[in-house]
N, C-alpha and C. Protein backbone atom coordinates (compact mmCIF):
# COMPACT_ATOMS: atom_id res chain seq x y z
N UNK A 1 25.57 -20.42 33.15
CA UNK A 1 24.65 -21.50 32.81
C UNK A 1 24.32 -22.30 34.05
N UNK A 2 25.30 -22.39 35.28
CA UNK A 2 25.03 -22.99 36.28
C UNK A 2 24.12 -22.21 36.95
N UNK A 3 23.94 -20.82 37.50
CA UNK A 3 23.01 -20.56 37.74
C UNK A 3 22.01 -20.61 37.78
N UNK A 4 21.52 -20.25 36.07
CA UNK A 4 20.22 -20.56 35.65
C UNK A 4 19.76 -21.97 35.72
N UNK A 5 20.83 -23.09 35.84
CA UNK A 5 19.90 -24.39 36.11
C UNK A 5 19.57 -24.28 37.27
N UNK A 6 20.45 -23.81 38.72
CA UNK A 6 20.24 -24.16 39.54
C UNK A 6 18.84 -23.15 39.93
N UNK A 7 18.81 -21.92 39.80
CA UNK A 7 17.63 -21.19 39.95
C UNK A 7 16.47 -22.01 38.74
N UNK A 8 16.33 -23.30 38.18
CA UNK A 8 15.54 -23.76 37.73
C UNK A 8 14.80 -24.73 38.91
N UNK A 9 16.11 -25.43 39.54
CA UNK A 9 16.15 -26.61 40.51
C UNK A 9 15.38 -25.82 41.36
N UNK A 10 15.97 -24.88 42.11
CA UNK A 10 15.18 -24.05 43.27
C UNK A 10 13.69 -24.03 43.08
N UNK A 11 13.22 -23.57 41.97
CA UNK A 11 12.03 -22.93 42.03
C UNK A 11 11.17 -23.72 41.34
N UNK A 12 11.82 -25.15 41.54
CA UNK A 12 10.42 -26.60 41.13
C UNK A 12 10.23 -26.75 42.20
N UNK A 13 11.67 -26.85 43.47
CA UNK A 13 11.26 -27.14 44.45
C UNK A 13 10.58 -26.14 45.40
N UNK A 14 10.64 -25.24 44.99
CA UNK A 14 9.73 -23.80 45.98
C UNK A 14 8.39 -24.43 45.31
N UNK A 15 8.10 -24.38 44.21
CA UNK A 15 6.69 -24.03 43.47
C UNK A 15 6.41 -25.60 43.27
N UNK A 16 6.22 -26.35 44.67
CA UNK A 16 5.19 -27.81 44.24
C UNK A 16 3.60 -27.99 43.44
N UNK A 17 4.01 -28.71 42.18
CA UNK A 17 2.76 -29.04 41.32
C UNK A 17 1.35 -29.54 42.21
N UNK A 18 0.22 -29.25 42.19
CA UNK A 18 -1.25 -29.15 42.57
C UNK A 18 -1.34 -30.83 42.87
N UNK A 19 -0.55 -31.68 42.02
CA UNK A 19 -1.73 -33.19 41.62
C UNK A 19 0.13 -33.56 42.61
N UNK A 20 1.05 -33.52 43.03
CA UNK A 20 2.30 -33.24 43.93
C UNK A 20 2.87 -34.27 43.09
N UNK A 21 3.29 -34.23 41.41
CA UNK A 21 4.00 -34.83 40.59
C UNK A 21 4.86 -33.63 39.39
N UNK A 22 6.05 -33.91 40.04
CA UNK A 22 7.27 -32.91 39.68
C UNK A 22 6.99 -32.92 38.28
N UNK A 23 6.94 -31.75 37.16
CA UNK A 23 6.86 -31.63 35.80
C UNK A 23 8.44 -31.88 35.32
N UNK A 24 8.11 -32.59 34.38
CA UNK A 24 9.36 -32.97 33.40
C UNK A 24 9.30 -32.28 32.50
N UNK A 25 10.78 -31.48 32.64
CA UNK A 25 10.45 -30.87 31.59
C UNK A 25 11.38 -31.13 30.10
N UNK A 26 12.14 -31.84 30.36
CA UNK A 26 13.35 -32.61 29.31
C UNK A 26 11.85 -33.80 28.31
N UNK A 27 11.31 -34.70 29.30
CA UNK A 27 9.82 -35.38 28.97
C UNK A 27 9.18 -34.05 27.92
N UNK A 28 8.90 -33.16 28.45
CA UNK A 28 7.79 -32.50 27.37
C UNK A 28 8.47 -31.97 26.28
N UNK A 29 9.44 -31.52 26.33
CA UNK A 29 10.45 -30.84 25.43
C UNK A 29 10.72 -32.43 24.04
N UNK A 30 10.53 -33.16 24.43
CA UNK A 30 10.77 -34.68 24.14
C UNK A 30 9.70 -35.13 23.62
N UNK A 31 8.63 -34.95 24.09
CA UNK A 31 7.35 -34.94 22.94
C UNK A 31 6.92 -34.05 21.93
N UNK A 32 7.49 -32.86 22.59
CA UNK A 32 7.04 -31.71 21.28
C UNK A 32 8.13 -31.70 20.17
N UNK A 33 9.49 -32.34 20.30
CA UNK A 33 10.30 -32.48 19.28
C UNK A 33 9.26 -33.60 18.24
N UNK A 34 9.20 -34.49 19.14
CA UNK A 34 8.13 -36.09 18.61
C UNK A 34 7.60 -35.88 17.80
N UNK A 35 6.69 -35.17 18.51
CA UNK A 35 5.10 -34.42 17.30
C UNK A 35 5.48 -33.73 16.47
N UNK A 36 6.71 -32.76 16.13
CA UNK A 36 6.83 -31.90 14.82
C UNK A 36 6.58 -32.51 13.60
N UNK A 37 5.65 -31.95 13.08
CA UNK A 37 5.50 -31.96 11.30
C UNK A 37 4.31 -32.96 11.33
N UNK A 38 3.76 -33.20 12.28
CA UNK A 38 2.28 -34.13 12.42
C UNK A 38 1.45 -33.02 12.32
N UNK A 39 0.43 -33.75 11.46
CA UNK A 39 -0.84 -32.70 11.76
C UNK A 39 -2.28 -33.54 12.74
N UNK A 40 -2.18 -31.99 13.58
CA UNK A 40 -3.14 -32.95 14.99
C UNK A 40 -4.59 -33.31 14.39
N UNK A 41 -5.18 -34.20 14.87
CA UNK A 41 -6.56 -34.61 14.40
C UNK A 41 -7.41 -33.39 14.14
N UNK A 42 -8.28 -33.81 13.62
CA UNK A 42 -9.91 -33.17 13.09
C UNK A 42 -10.46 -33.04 14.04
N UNK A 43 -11.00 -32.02 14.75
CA UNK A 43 -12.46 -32.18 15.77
C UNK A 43 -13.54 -32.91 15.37
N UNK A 44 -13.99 -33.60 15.62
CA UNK A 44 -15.28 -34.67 15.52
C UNK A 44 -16.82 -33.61 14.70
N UNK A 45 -16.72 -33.90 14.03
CA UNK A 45 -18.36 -33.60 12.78
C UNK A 45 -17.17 -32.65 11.97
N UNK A 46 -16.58 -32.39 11.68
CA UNK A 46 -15.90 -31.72 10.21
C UNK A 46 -15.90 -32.32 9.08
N UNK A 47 -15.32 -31.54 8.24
CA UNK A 47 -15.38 -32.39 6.98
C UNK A 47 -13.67 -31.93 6.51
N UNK A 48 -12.97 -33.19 6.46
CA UNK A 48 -11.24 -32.57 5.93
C UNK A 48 -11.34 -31.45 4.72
N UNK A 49 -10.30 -31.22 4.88
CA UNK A 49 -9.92 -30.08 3.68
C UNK A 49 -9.56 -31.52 2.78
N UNK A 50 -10.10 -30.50 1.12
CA UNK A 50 -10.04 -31.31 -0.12
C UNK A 50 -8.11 -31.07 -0.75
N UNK A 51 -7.87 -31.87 -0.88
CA UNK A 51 -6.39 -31.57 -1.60
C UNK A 51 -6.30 -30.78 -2.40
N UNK A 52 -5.35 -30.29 -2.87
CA UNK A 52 -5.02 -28.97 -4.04
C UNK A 52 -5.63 -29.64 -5.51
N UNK A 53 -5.34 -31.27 -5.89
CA UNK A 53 -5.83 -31.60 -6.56
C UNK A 53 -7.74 -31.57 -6.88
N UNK A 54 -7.64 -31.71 -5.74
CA UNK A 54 -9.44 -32.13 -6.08
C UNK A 54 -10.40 -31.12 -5.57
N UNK A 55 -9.39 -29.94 -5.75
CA UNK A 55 -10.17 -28.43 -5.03
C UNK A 55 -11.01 -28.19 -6.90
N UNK A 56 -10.66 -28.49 -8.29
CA UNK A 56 -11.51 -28.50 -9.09
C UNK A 56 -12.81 -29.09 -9.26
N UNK A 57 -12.72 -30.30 -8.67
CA UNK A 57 -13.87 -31.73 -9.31
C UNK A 57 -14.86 -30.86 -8.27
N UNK A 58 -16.08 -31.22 -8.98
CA UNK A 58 -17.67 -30.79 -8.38
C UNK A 58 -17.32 -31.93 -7.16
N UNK A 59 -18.27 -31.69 -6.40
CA UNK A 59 -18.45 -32.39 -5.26
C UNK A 59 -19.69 -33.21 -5.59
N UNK A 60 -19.99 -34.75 -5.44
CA UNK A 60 -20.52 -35.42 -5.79
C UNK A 60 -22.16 -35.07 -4.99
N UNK A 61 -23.09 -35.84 -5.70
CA UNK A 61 -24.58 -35.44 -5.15
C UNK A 61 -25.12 -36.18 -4.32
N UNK A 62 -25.64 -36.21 -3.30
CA UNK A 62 -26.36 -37.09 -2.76
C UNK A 62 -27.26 -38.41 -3.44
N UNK A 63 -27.87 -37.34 -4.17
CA UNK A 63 -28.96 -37.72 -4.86
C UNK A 63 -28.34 -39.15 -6.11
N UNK A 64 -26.73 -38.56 -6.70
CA UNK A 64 -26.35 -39.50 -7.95
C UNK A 64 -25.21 -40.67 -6.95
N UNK A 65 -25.24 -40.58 -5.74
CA UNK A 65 -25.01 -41.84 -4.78
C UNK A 65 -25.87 -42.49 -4.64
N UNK A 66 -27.23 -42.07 -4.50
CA UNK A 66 -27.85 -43.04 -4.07
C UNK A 66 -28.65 -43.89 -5.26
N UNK A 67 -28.57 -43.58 -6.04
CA UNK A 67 -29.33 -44.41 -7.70
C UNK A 67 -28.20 -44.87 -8.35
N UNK A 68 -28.42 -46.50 -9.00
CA UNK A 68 -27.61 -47.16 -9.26
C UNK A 68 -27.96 -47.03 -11.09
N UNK A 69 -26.68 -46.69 -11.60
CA UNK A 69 -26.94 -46.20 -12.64
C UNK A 69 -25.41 -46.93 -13.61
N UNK A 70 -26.15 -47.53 -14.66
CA UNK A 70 -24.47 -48.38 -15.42
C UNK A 70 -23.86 -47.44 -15.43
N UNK A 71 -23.75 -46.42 -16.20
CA UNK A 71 -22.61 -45.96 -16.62
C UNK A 71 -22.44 -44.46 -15.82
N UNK A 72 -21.55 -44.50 -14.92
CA UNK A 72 -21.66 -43.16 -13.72
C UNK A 72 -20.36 -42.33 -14.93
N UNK A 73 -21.27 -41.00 -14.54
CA UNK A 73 -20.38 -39.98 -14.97
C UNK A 73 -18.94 -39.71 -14.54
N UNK A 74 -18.17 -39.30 -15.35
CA UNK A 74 -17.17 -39.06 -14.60
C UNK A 74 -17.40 -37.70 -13.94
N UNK A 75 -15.94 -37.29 -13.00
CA UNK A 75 -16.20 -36.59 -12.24
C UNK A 75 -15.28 -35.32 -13.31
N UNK A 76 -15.77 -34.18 -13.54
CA UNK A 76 -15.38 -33.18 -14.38
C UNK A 76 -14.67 -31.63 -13.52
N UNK A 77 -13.51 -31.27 -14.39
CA UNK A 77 -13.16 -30.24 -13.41
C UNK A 77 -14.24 -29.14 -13.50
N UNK A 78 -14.00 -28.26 -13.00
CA UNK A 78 -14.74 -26.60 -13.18
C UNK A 78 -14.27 -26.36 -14.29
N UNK A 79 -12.72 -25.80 -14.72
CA UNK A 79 -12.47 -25.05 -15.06
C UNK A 79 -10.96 -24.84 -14.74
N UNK A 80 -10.31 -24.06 -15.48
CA UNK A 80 -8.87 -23.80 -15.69
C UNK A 80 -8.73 -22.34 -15.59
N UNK A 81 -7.78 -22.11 -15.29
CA UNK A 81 -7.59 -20.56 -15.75
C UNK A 81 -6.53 -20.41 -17.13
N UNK A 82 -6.84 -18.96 -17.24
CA UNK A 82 -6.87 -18.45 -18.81
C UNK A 82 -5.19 -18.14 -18.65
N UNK A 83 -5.12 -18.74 -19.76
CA UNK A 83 -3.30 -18.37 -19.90
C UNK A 83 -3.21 -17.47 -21.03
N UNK A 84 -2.35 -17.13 -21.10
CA UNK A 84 -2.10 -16.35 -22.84
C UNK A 84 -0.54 -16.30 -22.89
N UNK A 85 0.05 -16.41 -24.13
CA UNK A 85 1.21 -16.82 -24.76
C UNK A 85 1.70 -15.09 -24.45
N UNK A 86 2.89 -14.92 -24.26
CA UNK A 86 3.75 -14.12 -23.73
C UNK A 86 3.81 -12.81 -25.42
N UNK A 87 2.98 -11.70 -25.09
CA UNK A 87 2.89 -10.97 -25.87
C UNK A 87 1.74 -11.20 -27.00
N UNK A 88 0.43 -11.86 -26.00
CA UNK A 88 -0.93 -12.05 -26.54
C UNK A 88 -1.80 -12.04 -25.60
N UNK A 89 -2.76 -10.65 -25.14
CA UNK A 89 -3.61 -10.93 -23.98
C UNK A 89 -4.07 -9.98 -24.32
N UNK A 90 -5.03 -9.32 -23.24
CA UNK A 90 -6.12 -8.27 -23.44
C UNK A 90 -5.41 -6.60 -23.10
N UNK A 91 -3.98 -6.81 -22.60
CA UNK A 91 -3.22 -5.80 -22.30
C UNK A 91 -2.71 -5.22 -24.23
N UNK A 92 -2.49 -6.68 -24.43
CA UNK A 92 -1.77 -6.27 -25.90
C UNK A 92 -3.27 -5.63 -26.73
N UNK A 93 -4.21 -5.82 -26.78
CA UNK A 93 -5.21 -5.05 -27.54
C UNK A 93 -4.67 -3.76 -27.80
N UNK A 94 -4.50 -3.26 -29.46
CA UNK A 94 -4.60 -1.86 -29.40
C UNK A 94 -6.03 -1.23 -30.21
N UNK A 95 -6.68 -0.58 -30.25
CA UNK A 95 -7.89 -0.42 -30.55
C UNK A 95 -7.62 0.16 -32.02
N UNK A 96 -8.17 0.13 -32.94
CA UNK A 96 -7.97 0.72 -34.08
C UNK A 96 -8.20 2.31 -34.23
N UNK A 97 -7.45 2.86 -35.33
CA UNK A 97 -7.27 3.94 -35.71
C UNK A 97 -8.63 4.63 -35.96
N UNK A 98 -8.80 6.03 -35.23
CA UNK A 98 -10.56 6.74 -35.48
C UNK A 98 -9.98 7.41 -36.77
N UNK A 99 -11.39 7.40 -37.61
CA UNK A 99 -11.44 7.99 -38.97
C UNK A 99 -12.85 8.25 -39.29
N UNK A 100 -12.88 9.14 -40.46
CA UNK A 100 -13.89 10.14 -40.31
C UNK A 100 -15.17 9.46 -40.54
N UNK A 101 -14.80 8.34 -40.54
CA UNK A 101 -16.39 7.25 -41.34
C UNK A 101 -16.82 7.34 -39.86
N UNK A 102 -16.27 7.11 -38.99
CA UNK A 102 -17.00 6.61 -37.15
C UNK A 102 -17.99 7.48 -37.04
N UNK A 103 -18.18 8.58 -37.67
CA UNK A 103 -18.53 9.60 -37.32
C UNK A 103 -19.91 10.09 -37.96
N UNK A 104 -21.38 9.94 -37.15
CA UNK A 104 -22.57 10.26 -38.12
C UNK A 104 -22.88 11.45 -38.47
N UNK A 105 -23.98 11.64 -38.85
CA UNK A 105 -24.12 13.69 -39.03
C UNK A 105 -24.55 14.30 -37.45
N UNK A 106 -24.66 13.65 -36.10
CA UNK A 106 -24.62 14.57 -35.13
C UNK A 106 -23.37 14.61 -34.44
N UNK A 107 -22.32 13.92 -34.95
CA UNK A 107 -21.45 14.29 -34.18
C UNK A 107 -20.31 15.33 -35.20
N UNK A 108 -19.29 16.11 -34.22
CA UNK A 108 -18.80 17.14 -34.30
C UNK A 108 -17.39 16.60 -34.87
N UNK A 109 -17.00 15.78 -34.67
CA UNK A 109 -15.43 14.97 -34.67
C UNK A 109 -14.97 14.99 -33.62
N UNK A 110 -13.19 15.49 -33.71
CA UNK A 110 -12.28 15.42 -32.85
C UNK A 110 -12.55 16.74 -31.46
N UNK A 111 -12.13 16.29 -30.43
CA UNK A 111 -12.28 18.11 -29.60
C UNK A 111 -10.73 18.21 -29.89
N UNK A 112 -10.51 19.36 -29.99
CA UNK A 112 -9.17 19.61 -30.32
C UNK A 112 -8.87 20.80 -28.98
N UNK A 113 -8.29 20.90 -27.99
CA UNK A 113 -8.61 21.98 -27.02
C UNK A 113 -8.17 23.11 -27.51
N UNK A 114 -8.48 24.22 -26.88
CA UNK A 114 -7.37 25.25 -27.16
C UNK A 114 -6.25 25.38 -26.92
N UNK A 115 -5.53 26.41 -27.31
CA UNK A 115 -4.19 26.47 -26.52
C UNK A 115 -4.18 27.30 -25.15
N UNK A 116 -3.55 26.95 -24.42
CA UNK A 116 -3.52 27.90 -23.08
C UNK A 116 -3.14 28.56 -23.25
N UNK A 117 -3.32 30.10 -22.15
CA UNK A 117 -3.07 31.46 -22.08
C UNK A 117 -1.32 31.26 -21.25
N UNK A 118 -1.02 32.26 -22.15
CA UNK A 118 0.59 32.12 -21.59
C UNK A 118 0.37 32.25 -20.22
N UNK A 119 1.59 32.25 -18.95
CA UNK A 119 1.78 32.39 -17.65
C UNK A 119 1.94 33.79 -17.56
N UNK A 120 1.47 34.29 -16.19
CA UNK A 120 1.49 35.61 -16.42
C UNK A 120 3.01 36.25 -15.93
N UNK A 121 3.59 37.31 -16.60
CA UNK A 121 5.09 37.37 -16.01
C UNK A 121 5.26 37.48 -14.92
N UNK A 122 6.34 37.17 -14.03
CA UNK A 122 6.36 37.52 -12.90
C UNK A 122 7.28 38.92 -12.69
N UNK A 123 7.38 39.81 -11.48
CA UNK A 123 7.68 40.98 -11.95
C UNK A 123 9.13 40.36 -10.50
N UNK A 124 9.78 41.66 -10.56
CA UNK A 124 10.75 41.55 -9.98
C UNK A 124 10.74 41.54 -8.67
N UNK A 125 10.07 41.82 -7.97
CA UNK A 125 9.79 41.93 -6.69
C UNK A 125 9.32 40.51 -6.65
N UNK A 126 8.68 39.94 -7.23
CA UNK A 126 8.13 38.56 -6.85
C UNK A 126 9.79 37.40 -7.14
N UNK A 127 9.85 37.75 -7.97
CA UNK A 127 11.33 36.82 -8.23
C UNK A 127 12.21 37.11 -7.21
N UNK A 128 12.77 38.27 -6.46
CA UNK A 128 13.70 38.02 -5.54
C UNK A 128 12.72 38.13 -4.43
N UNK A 129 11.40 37.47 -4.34
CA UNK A 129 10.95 36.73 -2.97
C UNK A 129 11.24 35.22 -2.89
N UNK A 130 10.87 34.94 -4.30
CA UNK A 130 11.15 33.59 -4.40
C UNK A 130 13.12 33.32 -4.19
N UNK A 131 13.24 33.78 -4.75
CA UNK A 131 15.14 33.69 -4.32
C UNK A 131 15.30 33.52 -3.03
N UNK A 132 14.68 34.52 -2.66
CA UNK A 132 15.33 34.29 -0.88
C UNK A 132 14.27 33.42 -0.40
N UNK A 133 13.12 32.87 -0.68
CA UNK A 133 12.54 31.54 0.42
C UNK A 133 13.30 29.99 -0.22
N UNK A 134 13.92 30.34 -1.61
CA UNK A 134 14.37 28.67 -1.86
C UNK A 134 15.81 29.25 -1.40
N UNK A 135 16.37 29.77 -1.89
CA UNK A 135 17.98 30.58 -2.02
C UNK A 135 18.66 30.34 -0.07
N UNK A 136 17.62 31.15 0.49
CA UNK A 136 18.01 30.92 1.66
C UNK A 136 18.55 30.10 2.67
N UNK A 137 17.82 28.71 2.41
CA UNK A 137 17.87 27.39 2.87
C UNK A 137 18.92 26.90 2.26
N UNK A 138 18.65 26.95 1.22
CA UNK A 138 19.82 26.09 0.14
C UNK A 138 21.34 26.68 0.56
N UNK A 139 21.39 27.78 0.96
CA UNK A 139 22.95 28.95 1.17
C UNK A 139 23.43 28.13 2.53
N UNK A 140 22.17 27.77 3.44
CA UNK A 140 22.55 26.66 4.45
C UNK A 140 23.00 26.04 4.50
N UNK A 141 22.32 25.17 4.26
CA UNK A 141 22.68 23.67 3.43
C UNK A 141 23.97 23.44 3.04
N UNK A 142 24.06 24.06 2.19
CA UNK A 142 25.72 24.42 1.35
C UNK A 142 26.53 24.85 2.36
N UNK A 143 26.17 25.72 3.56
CA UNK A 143 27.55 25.97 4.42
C UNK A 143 27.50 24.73 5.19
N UNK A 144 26.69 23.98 5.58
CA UNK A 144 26.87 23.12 6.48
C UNK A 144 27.42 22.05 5.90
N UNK A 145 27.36 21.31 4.84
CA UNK A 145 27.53 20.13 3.73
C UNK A 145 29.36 20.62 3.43
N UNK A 146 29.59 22.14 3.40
CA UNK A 146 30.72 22.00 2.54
C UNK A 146 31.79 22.24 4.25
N UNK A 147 31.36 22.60 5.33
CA UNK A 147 31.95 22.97 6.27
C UNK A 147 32.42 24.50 6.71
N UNK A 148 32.00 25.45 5.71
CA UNK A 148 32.12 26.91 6.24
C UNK A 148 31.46 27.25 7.43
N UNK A 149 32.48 28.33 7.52
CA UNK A 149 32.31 29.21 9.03
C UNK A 149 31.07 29.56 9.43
N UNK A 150 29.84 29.60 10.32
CA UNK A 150 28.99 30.03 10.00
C UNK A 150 29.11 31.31 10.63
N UNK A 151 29.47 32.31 10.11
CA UNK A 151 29.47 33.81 9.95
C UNK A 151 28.11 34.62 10.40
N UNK A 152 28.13 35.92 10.64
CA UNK A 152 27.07 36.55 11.17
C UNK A 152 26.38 36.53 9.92
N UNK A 153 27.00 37.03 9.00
CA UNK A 153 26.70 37.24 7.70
C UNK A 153 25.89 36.25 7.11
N UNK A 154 26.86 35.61 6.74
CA UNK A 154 25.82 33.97 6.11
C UNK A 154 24.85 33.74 6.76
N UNK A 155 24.58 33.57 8.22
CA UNK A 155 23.27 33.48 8.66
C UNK A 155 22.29 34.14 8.58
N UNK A 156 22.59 35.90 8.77
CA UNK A 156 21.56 36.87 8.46
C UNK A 156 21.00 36.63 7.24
N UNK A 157 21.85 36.00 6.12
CA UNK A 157 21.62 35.90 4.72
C UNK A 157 20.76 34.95 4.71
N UNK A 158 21.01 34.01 4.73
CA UNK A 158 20.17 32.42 4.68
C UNK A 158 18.86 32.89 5.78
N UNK A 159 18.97 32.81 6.80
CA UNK A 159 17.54 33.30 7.51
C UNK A 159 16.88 34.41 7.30
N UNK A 160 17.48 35.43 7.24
CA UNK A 160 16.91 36.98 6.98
C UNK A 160 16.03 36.68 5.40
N UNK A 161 16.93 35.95 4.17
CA UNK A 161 16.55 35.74 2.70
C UNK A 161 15.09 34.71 2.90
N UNK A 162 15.06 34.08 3.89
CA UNK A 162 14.05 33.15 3.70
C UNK A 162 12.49 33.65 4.52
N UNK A 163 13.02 34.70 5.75
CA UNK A 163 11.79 35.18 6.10
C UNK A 163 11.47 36.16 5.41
N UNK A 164 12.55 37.36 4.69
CA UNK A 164 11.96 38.47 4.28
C UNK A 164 10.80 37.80 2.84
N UNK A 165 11.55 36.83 2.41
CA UNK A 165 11.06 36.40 0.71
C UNK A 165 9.47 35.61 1.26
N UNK A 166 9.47 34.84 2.34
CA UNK A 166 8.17 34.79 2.58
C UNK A 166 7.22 35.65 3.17
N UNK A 167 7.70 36.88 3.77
CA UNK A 167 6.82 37.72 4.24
C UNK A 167 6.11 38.29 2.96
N UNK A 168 7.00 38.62 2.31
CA UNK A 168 7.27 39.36 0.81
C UNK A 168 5.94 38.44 0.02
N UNK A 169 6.15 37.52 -0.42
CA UNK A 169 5.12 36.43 -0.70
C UNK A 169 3.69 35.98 -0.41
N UNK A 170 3.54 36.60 1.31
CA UNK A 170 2.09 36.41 1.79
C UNK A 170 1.67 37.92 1.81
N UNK A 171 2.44 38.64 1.67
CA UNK A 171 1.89 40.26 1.88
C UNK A 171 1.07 40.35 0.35
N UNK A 172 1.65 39.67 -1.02
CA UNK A 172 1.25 40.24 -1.99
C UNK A 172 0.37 39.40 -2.43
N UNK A 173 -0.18 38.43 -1.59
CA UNK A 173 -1.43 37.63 -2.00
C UNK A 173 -2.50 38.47 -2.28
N UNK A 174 -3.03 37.84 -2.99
CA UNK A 174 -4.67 38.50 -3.84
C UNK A 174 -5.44 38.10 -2.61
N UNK A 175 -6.55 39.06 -2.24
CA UNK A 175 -7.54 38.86 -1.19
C UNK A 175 -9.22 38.70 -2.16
N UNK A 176 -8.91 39.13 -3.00
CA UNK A 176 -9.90 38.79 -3.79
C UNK A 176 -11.08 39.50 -3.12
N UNK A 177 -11.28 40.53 -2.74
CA UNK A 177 -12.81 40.96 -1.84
C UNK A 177 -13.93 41.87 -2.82
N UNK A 178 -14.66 40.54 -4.13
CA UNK A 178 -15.52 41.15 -4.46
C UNK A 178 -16.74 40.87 -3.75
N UNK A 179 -17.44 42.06 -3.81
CA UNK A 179 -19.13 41.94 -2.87
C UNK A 179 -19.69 40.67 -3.90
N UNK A 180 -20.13 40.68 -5.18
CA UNK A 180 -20.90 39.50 -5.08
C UNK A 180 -20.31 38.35 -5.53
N UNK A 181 -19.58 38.26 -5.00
CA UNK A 181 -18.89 36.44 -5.19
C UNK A 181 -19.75 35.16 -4.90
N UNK A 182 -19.91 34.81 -5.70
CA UNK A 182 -21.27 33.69 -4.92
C UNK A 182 -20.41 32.35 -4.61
N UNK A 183 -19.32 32.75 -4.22
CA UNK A 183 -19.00 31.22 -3.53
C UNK A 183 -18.85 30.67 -2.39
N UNK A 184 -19.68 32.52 -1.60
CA UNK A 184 -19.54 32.50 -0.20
C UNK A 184 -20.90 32.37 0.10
N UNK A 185 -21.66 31.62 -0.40
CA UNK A 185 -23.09 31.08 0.18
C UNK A 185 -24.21 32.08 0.03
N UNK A 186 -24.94 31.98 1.21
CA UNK A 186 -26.18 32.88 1.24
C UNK A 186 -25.76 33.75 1.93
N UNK A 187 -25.97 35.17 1.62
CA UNK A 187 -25.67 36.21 2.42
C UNK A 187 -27.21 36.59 3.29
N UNK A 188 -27.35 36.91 4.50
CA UNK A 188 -28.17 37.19 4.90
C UNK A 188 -28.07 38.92 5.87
């Protein structure tokens, strides 16, 4: 701590102020405590901010200042916002039940979809591709998490299972190469 004052001392006196009046700096530190929690003036032509209270009331008229009138209006809010009692709002709306009256002579009723076409099976060759691209990683995982040896074996397994099952996987992709497919634009 002595240091740093004294390398403070040093280098007021290396670095003399322009107007040759030493800066205080305990003085400024001493006003800016002063000033906390003041708010600094307005720049000249503004207009203050309105309080939280009187951010409702209309702002008065020129026009109803300057005519002298008995009985001056009061000053009226805008407006409130919309409350609703806890389990009464536009969320709670449930719309009523459709029945066959809604319904004139052009319309059809309900769409009811079809049912979907089962999945198509997968054959065996595709299932132990998929084994070895999830299987593979996971056989990892598990040796590393539980602390086994990592063996020639286990590795050939876990890496060998995860490239053969994805090679396996992109080899038997559909290429789809019909001549008139029109989703390949204009043929010229």
């Amino acid at each position: 701590m002595a240091e740093h004052d004294s390398d403070r001392d040093n280098r007021e006196e290396r670095e003399p102020d322009e107007q040759g009046v030493p800066f205080d700096e305990d003085a400024a530190w001493r006003a800016i405590v002063a000033g906390y929690g003041e708010e600094p003036p307005d720049p000249p032509g503004t207009k203050p901010y309105k309080s939280v209270e009187d951010l409702a009331l209309l702002e008065k008229d020129a026009e109803a200042d300057k005519g002298d009138s008995a009985d001056p209006q009061p000053a009226r809010p805008l407006g409130s916002s919309v409350s609703f009692a806890p389990g009464v709002g536009p969320r709670d709306h449930t719309p009523p039940e459709p029945s066959e009256d809604d319904f004139d002579e052009d319309d059809e009723g309900h769409f009811v979809p079809p049912e979907p076409p089962p999945l198509p099976a997968a054959d065996t060759t595709a299932k132990f591709a998929w084994l070895g691209v999830v299987g593979g990683p996971v056989l990892l995982l598990l040796a590393v998490l539980l602390g086994w040896d990592m063996t020639w074996w286990l590795t050939t397994l876990g890496i060998g299972g995860f490239l053969g099952g994805f090679a396996t996987l992109v080899m038997r992709m559909r290429t789809d190469d019909d001549e008139d497919d029109p989703g390949r634009g204009a043929v010229v």
